[in-house]
Structure formats: structure tokens, C-alpha cells
Protein backbone atom coordinates (compact mmCIF):
# COMPACT_ATOMS: atom_id res chain seq x y z
CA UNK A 1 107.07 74.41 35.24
CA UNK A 2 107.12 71.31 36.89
CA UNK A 3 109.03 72.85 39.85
CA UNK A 4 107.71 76.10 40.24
CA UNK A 5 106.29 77.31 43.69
CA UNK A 6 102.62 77.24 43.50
CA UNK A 7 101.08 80.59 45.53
CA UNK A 8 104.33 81.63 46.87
CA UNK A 9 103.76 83.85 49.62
CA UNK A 10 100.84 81.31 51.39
CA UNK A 11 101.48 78.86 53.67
CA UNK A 12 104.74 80.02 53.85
CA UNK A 13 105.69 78.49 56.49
CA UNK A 14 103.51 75.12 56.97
CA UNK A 15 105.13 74.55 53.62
CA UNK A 16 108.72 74.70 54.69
CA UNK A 17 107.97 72.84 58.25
CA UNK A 18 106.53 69.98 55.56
CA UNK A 19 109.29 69.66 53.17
CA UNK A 20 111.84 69.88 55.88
CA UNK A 21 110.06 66.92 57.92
CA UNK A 22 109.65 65.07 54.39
CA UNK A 23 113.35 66.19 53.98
CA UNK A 24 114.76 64.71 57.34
CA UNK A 25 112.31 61.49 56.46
CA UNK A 26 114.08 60.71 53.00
CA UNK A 27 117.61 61.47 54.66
CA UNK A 28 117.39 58.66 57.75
CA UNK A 29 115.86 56.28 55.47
CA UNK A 30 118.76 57.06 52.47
CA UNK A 31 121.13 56.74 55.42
CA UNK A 32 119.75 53.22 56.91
CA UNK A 33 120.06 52.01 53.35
CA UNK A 34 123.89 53.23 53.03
CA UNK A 35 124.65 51.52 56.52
CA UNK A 36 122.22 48.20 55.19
CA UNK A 37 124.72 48.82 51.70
CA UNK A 38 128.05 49.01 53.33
CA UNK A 39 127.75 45.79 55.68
CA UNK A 40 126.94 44.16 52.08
CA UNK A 41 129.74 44.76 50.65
CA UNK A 42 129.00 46.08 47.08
CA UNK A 43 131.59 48.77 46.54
CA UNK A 44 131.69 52.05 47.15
CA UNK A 45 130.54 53.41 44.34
CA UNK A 46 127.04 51.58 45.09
CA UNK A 47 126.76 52.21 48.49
CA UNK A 48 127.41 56.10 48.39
CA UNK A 49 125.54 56.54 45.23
CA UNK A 50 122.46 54.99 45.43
CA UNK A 51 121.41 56.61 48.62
CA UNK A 52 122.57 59.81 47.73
CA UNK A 53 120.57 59.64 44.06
CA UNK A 54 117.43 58.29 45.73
CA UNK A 55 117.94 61.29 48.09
CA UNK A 56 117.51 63.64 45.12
CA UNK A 57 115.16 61.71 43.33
CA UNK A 58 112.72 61.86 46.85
CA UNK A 59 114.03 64.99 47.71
CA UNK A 60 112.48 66.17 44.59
CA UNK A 61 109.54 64.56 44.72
CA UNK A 62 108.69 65.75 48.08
CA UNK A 63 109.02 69.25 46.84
CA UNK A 64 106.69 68.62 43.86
CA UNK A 65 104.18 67.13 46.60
CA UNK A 66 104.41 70.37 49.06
CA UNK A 67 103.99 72.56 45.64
CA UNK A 68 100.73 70.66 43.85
CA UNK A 69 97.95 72.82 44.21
CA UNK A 70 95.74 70.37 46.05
CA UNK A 71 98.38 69.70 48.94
CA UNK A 72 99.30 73.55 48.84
CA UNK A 73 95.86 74.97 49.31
CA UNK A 74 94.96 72.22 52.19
CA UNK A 75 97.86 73.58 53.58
CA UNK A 76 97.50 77.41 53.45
CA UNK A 77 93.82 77.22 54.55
CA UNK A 78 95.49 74.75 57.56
CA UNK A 79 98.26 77.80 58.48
CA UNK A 80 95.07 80.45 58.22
CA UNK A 81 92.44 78.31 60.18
CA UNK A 82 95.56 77.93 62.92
CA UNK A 83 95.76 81.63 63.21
CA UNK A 84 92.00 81.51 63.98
CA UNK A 85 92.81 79.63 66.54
CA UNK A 86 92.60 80.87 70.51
CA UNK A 87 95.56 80.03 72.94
CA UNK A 88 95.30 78.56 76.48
CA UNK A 89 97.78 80.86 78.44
CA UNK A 90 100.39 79.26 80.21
CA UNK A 91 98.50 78.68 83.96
CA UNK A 92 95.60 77.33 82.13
CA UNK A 93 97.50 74.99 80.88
CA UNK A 94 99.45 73.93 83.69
CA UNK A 95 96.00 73.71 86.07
CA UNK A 96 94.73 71.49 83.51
CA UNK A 97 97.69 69.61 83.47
CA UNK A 98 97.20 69.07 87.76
CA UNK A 99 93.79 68.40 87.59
CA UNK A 100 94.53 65.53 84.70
CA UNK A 101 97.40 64.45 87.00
CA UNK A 102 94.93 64.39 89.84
CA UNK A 103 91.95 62.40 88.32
CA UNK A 104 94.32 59.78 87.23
CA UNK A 105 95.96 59.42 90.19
CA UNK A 106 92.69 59.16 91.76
CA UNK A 107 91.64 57.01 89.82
CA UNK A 108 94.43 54.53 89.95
CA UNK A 109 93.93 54.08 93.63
CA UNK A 110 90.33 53.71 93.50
CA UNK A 111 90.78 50.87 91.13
CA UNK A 112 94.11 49.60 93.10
CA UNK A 113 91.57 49.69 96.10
CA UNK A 114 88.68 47.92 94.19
CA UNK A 115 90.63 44.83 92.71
CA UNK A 116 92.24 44.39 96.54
CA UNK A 117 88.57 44.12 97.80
CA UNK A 118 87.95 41.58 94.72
CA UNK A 119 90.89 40.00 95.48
CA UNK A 120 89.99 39.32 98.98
CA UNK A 121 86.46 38.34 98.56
CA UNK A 122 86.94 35.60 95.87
CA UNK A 123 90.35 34.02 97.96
CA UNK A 124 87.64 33.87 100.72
CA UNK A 125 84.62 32.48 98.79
CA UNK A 126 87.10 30.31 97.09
CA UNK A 127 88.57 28.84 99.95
């Protein structure tokens, strides 16, 4: 029962985007420690085996973690409260994006502008 999906048909979906990110986690780390294995020279046996059982074994225990009830329910009420959610269209988002663009480029001259003037005035009070 250990394995069993908890609330199958909830959270669908945040569920499966979770394990497969935990997923792709567990397999670049079990695959730095088979590179880190085979430039040690321990035989093969070691360095295809351990990574590949530690795979399992995290594999595993990521999909116990995604199935506990606590972790499950944050995430179903997280997929349902992102359905909630309201959309920028597409233009809204790309004015914003100008008008972000704009302020800091704005911004970067006035302050380009400002430490010029600074610049200036303490060479000449210094000198």
C-alpha cells in the first residue's frame, strides 16, 4: 500500500510535471556519479550498478513523496487555485514587457548621466 496513488484523478497533472522534474533530477545526478565512478576506476560492475540502483531506490522514493497525502493535497489545491487564475493576453504582456524595457533603459542613462556629473564635480573639487 506503500505505493499506491493517493486521490488518483487530482492533480493529475502537477503530479506528473513533479515526479518527472524529480525524475530528470535523480537521473543527472546518478549520471555525474557514473562519470565521477568511471574516471576512478572501480570496475564495471560498480560504476554501472550503483548509479543505476540509487536511480531506483530515488526514483522510488520520489514517487512515494508526489503520492503522501500531505504533498498530494498541497498539490491538487495548487493545480485548482491555478485554474482560478486570470491570464494576461498576449499584447498585455508584450506592452508590459516595453514599458519594463523602457523604464530601465531610462533609468540606466539617468544614472549613467548622474555619476558623469559626480564624476566631474569631485575631479574638479579635487584638483
Amino acid at each position: 500500500m506503500a505505493f499506491a496513488v493517493y486521490k488518483r484523478e487530482q492533480g493529475k497533472y502537477t503530479r506528473l510535471g513533479t515526479g518527472f522534474a524529480l525524475l530528470i533530477l535523480v537521473g543527472l545526478g546518478c549520471f555525474q556519479l557514473y562519470r565521477m565512478l568511471e574516471g576512478l576506476d572501480v570496475g564495471l560492475w560498480v560504476t554501472t550498478m550503483v548509479p543505476a540502483g540509487l536511480f531506483l531506490v530515488l526514483g522510488g522514493l520520489s514517487f512515494w513523496l508526489v503520492n503522501r497525502p500531505t504533498i498530494a493535497d498541497f498539490m491538487i489545491y495548487a493545480e485548482g487555485e491555478m485554474k482560478k487564475v486570470s491570464w494576461s493576453s498576449r499584447k498585455e504582456i508584450a506592452v508590459s514587457t516595453f514599458v519594463v524595457i523602457v523604464v530601465v533603459v531610462v533609468i540606466s542613462v539617468l544614472l549613467g548621466v548622474t555619476d558623469v556629473i559626480f564624476q566631474m564635480l569631485f575631479t574638479w573639487l579635487l584638483t
